[in-house]
Structures are given as structure tokens and as C-alpha cells.
Protein backbone atom coordinates (compact mmCIF):
# COMPACT_ATOMS: atom_id res chain seq x y z
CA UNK A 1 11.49 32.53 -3.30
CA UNK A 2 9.56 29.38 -2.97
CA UNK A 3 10.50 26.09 -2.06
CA UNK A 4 9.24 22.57 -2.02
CA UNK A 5 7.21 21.28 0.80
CA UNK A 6 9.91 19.61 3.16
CA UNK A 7 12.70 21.54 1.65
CA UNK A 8 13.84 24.32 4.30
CA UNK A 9 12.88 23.35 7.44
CA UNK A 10 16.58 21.55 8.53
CA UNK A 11 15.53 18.21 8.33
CA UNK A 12 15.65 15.16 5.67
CA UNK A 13 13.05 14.64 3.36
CA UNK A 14 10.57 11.99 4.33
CA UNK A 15 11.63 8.39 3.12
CA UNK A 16 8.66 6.64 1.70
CA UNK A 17 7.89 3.90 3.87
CA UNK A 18 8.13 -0.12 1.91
CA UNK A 19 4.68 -1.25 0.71
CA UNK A 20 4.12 -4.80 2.83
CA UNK A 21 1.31 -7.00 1.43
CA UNK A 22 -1.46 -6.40 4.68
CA UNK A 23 -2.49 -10.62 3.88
CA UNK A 24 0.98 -11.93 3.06
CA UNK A 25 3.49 -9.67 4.50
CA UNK A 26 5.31 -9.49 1.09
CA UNK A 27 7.63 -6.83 0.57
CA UNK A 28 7.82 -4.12 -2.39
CA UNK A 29 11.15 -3.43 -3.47
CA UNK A 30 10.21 -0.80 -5.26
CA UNK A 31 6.94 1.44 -6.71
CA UNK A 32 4.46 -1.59 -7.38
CA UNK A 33 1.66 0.10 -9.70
CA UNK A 34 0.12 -3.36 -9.58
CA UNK A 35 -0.76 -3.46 -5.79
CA UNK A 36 -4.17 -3.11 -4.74
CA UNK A 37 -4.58 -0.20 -2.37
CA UNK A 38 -7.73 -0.65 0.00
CA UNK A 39 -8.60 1.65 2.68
CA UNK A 40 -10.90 0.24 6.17
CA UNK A 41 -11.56 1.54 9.09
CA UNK A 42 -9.65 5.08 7.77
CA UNK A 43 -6.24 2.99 7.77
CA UNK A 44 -4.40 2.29 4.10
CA UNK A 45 -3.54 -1.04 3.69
CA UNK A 46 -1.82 -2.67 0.10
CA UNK A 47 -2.37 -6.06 -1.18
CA UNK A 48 -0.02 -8.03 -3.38
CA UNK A 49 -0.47 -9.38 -6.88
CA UNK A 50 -1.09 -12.79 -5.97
CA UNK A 51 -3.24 -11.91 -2.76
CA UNK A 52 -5.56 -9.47 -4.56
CA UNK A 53 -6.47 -11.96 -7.52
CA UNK A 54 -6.87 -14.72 -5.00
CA UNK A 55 -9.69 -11.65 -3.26
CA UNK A 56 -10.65 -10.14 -6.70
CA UNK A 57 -14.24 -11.31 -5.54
CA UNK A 58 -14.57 -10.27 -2.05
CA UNK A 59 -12.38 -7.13 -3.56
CA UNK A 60 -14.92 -6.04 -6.15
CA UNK A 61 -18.02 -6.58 -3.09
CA UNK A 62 -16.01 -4.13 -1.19
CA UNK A 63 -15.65 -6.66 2.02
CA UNK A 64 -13.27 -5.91 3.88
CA UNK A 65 -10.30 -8.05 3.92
CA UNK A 66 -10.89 -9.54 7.78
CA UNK A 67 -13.91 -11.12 5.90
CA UNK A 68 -11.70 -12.94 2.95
């Protein structure tokens, strides 16, 4: 028998941790397929609506965001 990864082992499953805008600090409430997802210096960060089309420039010339 097989089971899911995380299912067995005596402990919870891992709660997904709340997207926070990295520029902002804006909370997701939930899944937000909208939110820009950028990754720098090997760390994820996520972006906001409002924060990535005020960046979609520096975005699209791959700068990182310390440069926006």
C-alpha cells in the first residue's frame, strides 16, 4: 500500500504558508493565480497585482526588485 507524501509519518500535513506581497506586504487570502512569482538570489518572493504592473518594466528586464 502506498500513501501520499506527508501522509503516515504521525504528523499534520504541511499548512501552506500566506503569500505576502515582498514590495507591499499585502496579504493573500487565498490562491492568487494573478501574483507574480520572482525568484533572486535562490529565495521565492511574490508580488501583488498592483505592485507587479507598477514593475511590469523592470519585471520584463529581469531586474531584480531591490533595483525598482
Amino acid at each position: 500500500m502506498t500513501s501520499l507524501s506527508g501522509d503516515g509519518d504521525g504528523g499534520s500535513p504541511a499548512e501552506p504558508h500566506p503569500l505576502v506581497c515582498a514590495r507591499c506586504g499585502t496579504r493573500a487570502e487565498g490562491p492568487r493565480p494573478t501574483w507574480t512569482c520572482s525568484v533572486e538570489n535562490g529565495v521565492r518572493q511574490y508580488f501583488c497585482d498592483a505592485c507587479s504592473r507598477e514593475n511590469l518594466r523592470a519585471i520584463e528586464s529581469r531586474l531584480d526588485s531591490a533595483w525598482w
